[in-house]
N, C-alpha and C. Protein backbone atom coordinates (compact mmCIF):
# COMPACT_ATOMS: atom_id res chain seq x y z
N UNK A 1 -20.83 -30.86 6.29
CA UNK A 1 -20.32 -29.89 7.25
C UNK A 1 -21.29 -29.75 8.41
N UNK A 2 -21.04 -29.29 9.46
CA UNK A 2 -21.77 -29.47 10.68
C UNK A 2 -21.95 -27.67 10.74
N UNK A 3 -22.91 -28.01 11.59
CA UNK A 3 -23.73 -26.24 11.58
C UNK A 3 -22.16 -25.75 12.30
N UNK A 4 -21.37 -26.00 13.63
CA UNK A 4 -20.45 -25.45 14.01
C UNK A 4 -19.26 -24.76 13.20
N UNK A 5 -19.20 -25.57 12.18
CA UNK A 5 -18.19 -25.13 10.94
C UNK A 5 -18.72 -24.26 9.86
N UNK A 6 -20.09 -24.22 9.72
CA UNK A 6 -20.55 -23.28 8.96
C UNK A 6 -20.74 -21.69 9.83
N UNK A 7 -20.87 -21.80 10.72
CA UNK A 7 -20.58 -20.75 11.90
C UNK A 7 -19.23 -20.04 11.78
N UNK A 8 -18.45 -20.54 11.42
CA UNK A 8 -16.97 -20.00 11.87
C UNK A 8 -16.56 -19.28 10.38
N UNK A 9 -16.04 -18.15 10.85
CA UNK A 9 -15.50 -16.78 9.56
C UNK A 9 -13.89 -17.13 9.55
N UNK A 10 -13.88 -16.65 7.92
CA UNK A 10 -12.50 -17.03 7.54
C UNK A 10 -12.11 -14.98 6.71
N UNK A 11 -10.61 -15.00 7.17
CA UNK A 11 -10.23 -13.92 6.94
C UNK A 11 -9.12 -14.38 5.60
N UNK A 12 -9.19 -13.58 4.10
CA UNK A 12 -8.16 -14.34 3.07
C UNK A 12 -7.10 -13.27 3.69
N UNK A 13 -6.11 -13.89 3.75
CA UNK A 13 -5.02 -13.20 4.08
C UNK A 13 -3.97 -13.29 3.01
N UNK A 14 -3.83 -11.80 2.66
CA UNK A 14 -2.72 -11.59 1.28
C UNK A 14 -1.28 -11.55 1.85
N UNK A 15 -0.44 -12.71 1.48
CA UNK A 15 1.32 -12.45 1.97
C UNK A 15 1.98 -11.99 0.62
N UNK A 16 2.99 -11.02 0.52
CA UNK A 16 3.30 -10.37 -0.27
C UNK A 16 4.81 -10.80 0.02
N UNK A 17 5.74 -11.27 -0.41
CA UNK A 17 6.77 -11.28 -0.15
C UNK A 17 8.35 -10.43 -1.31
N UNK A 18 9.15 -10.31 -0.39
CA UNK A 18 10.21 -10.02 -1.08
C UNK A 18 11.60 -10.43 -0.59
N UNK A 19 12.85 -10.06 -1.12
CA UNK A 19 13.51 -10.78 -0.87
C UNK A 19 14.25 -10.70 0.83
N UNK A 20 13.30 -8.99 1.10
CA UNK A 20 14.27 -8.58 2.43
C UNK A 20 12.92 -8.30 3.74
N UNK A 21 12.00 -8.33 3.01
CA UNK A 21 10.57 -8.98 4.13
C UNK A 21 9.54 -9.52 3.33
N UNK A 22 8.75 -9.71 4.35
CA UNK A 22 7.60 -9.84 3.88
C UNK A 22 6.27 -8.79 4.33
N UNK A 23 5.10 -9.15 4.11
CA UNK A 23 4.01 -8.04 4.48
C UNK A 23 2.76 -8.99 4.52
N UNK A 24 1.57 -8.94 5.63
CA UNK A 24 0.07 -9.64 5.35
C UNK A 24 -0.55 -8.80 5.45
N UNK A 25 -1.59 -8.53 4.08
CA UNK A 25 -2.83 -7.96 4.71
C UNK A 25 -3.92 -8.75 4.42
N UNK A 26 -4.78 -8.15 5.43
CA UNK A 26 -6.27 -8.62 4.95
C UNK A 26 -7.06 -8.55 3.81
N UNK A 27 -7.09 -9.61 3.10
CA UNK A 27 -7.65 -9.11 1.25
C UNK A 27 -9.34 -8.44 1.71
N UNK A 28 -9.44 -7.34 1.08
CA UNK A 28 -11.14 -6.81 1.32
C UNK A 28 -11.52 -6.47 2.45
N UNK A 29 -10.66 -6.96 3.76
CA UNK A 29 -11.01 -5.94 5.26
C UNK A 29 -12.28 -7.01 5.43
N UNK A 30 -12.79 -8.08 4.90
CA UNK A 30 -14.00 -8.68 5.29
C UNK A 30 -13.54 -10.42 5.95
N UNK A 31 -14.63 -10.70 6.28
CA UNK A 31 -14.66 -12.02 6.71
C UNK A 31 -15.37 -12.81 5.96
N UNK A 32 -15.50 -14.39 5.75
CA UNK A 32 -16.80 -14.99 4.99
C UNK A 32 -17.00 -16.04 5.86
N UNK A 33 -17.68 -16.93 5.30
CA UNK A 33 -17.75 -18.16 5.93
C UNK A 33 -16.81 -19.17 4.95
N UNK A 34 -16.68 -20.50 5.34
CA UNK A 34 -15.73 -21.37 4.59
C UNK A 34 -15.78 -21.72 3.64
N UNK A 35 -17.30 -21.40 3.03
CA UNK A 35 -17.49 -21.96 1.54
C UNK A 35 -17.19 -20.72 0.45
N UNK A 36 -17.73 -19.86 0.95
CA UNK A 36 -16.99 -18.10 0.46
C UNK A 36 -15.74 -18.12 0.32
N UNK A 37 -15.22 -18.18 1.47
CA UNK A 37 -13.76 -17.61 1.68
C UNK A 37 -12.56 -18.44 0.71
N UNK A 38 -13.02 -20.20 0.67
CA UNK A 38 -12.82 -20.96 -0.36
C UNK A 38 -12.44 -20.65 -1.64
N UNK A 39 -13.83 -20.29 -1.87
CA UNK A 39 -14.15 -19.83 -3.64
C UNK A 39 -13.02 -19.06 -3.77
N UNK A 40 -13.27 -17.76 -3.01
CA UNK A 40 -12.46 -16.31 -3.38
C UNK A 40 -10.86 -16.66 -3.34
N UNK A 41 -10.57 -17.58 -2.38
CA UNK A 41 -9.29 -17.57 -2.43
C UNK A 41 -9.05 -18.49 -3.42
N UNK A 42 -9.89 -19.89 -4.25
CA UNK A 42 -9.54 -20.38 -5.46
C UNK A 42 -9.75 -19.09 -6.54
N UNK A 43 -10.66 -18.32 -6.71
CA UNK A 43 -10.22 -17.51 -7.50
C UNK A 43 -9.24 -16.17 -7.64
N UNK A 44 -8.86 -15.52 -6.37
CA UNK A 44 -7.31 -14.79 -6.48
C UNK A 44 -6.87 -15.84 -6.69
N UNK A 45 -6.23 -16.76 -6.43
CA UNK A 45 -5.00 -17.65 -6.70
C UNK A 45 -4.95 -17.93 -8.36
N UNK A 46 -6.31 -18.47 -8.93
CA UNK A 46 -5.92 -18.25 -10.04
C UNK A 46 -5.36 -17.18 -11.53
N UNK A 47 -6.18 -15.87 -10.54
CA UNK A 47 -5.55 -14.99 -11.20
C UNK A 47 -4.66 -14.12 -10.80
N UNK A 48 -3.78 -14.92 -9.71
CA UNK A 48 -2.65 -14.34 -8.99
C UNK A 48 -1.14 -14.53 -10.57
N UNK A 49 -1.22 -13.46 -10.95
CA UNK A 49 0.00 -13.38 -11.91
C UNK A 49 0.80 -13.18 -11.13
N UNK A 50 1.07 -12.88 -10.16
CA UNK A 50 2.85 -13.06 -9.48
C UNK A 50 2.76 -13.71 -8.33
N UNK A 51 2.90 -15.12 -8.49
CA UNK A 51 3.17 -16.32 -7.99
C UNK A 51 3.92 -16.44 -6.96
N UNK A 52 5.61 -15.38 -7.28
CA UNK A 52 6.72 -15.73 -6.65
C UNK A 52 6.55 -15.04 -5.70
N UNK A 53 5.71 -13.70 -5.52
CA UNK A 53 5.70 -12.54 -4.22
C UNK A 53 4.71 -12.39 -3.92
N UNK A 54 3.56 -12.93 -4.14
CA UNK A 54 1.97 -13.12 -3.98
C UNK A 54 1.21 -14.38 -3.38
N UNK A 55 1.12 -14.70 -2.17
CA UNK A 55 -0.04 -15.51 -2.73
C UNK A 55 -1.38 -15.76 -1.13
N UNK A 56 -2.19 -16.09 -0.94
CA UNK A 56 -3.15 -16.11 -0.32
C UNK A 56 -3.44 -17.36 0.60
N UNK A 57 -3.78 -16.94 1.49
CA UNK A 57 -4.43 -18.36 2.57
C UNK A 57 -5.64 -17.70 3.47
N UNK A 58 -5.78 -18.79 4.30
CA UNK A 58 -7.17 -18.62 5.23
C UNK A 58 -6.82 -18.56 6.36
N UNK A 59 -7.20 -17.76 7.18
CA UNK A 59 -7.36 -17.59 8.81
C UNK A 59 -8.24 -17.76 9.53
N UNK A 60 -8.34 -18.88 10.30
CA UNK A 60 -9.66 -18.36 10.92
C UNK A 60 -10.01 -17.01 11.96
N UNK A 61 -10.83 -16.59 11.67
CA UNK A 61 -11.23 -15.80 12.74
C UNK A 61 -11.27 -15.72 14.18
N UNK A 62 -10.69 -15.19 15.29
CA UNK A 62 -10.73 -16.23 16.81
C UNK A 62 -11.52 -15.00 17.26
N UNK A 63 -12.50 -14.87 17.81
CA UNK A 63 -13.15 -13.52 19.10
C UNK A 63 -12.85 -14.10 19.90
N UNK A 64 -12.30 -15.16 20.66
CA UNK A 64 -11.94 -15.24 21.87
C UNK A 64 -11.12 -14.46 22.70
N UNK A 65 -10.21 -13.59 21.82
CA UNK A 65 -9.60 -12.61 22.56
C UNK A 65 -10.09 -11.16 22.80
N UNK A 66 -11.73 -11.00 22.12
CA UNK A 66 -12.47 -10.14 22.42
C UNK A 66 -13.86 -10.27 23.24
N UNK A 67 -13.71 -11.60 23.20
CA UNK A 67 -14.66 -11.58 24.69
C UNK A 67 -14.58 -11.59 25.89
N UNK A 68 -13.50 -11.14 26.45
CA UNK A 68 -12.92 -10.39 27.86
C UNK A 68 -12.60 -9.32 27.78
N UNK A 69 -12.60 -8.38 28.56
CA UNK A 69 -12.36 -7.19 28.91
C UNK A 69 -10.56 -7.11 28.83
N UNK A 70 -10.02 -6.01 28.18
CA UNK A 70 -9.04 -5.54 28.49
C UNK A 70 -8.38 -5.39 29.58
N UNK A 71 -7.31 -5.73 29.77
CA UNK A 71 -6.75 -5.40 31.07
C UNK A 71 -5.46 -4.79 30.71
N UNK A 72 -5.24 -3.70 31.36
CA UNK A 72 -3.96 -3.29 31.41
C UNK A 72 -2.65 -3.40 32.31
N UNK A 73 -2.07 -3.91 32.18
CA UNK A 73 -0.64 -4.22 32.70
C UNK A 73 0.02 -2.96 33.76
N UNK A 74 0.45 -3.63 34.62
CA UNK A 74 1.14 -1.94 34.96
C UNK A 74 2.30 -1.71 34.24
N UNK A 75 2.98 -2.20 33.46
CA UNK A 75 3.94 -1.60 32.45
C UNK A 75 3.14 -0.86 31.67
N UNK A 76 2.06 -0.67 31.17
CA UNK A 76 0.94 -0.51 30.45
C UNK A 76 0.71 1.19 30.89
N UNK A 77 0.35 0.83 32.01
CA UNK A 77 -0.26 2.33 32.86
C UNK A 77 0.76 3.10 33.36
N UNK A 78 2.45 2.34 33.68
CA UNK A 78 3.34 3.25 33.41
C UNK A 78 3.92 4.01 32.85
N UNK A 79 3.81 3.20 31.41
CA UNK A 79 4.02 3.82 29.85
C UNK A 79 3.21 5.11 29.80
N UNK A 80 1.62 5.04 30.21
CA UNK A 80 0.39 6.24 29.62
C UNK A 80 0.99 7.34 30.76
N UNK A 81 1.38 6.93 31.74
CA UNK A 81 1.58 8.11 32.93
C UNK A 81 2.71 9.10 32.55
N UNK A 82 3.91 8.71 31.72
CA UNK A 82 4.76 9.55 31.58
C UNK A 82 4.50 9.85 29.96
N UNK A 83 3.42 9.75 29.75
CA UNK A 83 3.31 10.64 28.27
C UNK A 83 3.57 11.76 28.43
N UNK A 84 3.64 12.70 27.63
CA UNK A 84 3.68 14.20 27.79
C UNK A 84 2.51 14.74 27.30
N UNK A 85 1.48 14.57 27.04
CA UNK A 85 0.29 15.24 26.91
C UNK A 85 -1.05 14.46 27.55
């Protein structure tokens, strides 16, 4: 593995499904690196007892959409202007 790939955070992401949606959350609210995030997700998976509405993958992490500043839209600032409080 190259130092660049050991750099990069992986988020396990839990999909929960059913027959009329589905749902993702973030397993643990944490990030790891790829050899972590690996493990953990070989081990939920193996002790994932419900197979059919359960099961786990990897995300990578992107900050690229947090290393710029926010900008707000003027649909954005039109929306906040007619709040009522």
């Amino acid at each position: 593995m190259t130092k660049e790939i050991n750099e990069k955070k992986f988020f396990i992401v839990e999909k929960w499904k059913t027959d009329y949606n589905e749902r993702y959350t973030i397993h643990s609210d944490k990030m790891y690196d790829l050899t972590t995030a690996v493990r953990k997700l070989l081990a939920l998976d193996t002790l994932n007892e419900e197979k059919k509405t359960t099961s786990y993958h990897l995300q990578e992490v992107n900050f690229s959409m947090v290393d710029k500043p926010l900008v707000l839209t003027d649909e954005v600032k039109e929306e906040q202007s007619e709040m009522p409080f």
